[in-house]
N, C-alpha and C. Protein backbone atom coordinates (compact mmCIF):
# COMPACT_ATOMS: atom_id res chain seq x y z
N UNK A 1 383.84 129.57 -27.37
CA UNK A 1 383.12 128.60 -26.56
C UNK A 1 382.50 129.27 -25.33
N UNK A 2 383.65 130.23 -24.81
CA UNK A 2 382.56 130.98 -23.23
C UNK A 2 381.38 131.56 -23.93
N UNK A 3 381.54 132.23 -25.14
CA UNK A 3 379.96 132.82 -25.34
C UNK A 3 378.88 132.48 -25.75
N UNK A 4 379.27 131.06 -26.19
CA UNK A 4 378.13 130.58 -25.88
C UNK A 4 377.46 130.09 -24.97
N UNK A 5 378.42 129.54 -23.74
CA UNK A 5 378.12 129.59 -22.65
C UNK A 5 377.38 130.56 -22.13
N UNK A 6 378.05 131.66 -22.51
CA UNK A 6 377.11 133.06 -21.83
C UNK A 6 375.71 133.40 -22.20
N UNK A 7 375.92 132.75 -23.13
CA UNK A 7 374.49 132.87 -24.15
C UNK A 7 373.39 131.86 -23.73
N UNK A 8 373.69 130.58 -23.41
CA UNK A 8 372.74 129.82 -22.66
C UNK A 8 372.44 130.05 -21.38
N UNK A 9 373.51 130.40 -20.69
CA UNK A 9 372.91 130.73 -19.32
C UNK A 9 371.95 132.06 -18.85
N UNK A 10 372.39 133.14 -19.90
CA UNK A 10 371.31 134.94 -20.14
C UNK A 10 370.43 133.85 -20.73
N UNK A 11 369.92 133.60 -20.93
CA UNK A 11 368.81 133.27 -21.92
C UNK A 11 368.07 132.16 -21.10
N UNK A 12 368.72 131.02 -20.04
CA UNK A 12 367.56 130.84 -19.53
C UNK A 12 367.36 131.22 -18.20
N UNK A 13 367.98 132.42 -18.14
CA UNK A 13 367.58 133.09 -16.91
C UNK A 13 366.71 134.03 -17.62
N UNK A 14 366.64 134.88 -18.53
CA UNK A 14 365.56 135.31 -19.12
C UNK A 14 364.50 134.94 -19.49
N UNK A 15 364.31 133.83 -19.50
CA UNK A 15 363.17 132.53 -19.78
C UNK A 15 362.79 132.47 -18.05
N UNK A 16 363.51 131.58 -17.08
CA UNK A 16 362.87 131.90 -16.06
C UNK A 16 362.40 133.44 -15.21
N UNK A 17 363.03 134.39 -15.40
CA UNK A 17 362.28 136.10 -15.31
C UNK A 17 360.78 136.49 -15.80
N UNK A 18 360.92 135.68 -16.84
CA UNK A 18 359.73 135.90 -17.88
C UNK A 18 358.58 134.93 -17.37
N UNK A 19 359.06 133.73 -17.03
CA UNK A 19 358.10 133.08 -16.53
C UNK A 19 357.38 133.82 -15.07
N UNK A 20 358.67 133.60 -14.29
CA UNK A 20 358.35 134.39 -12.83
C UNK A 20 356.94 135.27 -12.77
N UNK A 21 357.15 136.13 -13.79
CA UNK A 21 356.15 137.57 -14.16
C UNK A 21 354.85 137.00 -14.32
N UNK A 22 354.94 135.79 -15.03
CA UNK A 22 353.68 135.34 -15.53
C UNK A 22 352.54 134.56 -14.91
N UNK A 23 353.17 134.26 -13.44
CA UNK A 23 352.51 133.41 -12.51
C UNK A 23 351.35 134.10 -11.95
N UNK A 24 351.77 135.43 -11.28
CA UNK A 24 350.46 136.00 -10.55
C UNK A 24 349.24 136.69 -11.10
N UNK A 25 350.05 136.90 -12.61
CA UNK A 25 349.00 137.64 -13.69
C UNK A 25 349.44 139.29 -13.01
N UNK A 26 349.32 140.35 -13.83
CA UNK A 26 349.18 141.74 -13.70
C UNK A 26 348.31 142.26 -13.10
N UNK A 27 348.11 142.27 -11.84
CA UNK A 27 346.65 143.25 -11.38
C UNK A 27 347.18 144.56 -11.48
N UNK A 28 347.85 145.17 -11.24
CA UNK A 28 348.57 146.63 -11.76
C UNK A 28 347.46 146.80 -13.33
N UNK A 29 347.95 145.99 -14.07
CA UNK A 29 347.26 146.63 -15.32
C UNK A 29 345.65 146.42 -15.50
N UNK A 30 344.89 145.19 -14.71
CA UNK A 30 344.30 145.02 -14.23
C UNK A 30 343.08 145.91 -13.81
N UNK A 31 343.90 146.50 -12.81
CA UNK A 31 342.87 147.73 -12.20
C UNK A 31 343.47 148.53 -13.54
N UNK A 32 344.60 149.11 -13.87
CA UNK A 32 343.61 150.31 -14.85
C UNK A 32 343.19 150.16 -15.88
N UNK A 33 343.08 148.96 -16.62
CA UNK A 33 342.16 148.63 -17.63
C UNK A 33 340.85 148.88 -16.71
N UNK A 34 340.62 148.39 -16.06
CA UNK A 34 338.89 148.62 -15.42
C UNK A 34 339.18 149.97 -14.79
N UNK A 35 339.76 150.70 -14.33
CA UNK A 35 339.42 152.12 -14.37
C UNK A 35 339.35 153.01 -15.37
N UNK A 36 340.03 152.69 -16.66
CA UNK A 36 340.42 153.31 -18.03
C UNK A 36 341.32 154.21 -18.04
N UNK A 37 342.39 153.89 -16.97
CA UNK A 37 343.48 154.52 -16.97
C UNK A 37 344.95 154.12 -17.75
N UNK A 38 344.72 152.88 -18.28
CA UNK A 38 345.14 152.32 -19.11
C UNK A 38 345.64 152.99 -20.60
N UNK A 39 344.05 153.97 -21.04
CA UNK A 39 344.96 155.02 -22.00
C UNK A 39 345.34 155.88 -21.64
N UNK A 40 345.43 156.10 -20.72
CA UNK A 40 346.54 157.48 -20.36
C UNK A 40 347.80 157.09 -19.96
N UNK A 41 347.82 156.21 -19.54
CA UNK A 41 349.44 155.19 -20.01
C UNK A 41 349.68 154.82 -21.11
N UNK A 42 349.05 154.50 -21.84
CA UNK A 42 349.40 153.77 -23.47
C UNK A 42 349.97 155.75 -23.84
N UNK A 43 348.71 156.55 -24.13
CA UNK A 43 349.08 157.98 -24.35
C UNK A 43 350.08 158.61 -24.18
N UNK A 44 350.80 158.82 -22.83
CA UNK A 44 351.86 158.94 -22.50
C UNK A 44 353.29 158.18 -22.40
N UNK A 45 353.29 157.01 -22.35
CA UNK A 45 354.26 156.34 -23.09
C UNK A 45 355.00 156.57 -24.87
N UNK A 46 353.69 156.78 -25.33
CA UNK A 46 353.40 157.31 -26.81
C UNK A 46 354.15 158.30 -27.32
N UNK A 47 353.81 159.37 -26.53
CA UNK A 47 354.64 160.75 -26.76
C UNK A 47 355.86 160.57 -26.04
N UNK A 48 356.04 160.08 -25.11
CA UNK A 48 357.77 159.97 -24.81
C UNK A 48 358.54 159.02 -25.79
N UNK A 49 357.90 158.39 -26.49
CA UNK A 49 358.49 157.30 -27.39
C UNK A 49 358.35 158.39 -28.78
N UNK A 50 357.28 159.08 -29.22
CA UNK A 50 357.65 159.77 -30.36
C UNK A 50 358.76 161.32 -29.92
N UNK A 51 358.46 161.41 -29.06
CA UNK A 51 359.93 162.67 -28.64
C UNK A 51 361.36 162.35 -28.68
N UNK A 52 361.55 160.96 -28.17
CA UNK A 52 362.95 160.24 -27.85
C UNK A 52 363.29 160.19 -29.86
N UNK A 53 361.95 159.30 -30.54
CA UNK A 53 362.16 159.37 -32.05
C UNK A 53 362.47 160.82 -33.02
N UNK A 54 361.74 161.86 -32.45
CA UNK A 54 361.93 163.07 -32.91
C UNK A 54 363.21 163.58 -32.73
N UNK A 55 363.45 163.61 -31.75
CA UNK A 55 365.20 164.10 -31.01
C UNK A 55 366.23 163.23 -31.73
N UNK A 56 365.90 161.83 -31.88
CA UNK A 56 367.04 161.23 -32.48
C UNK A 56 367.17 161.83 -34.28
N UNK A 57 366.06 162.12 -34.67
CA UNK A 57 366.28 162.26 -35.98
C UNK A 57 366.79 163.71 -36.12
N UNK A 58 366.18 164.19 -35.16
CA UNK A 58 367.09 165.61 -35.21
C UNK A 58 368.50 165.29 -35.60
N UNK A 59 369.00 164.95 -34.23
CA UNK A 59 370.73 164.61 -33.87
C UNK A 59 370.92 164.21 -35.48
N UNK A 60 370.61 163.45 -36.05
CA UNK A 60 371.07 162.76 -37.12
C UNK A 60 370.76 163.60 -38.57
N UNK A 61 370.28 164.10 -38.41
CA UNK A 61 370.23 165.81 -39.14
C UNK A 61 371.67 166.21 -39.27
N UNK A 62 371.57 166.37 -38.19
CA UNK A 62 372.61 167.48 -37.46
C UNK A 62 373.86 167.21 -37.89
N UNK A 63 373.80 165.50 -37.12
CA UNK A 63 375.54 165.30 -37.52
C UNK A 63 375.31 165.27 -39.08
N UNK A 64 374.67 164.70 -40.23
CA UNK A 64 374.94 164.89 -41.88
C UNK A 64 375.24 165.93 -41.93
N UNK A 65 374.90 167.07 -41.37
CA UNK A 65 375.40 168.50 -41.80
C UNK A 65 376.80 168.53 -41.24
N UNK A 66 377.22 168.22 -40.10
CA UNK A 66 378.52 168.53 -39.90
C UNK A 66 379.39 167.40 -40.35
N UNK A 67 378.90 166.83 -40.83
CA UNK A 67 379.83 165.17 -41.78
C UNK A 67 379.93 165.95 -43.34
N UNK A 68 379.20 166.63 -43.46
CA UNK A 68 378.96 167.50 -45.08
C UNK A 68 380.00 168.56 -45.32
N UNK A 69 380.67 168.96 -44.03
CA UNK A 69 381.35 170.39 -43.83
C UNK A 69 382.49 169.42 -43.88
């Protein structure tokens, strides 16, 4: 019974967070869509997200080989 409790109350505090965000609109992204700095954030987000993916599949390489031994 508490977790669900816990579960309604995270959730509409995550609902109001989410709203919060949504009131003033993004001028942050804003300006760099109109500067076109926008892909060099999308770009770089990109490659830290395919490195974090690369590294994990490594690790998981890794450990099958030492789960194999």
């Amino acid at each position: 019974m508490k977790n669900k409790f816990y579960l309604i109350i995270a959730s509409l505090l995550l609902s109001m967070i989410g709203h919060a965000q949504t009131s003033n609109g993004p001028q942050m992204a804003d300006s760099f869509r109109s500067e076109g700095k926008i892909y060099v954030v999308i770009a770089v987000l990109s490659i830290i997200f395919t490195c974090i993916v690369a590294y994990l599949i490594y690790i998981d390489i890794k450990l099958k080989k030492l789960e194999n031994k």
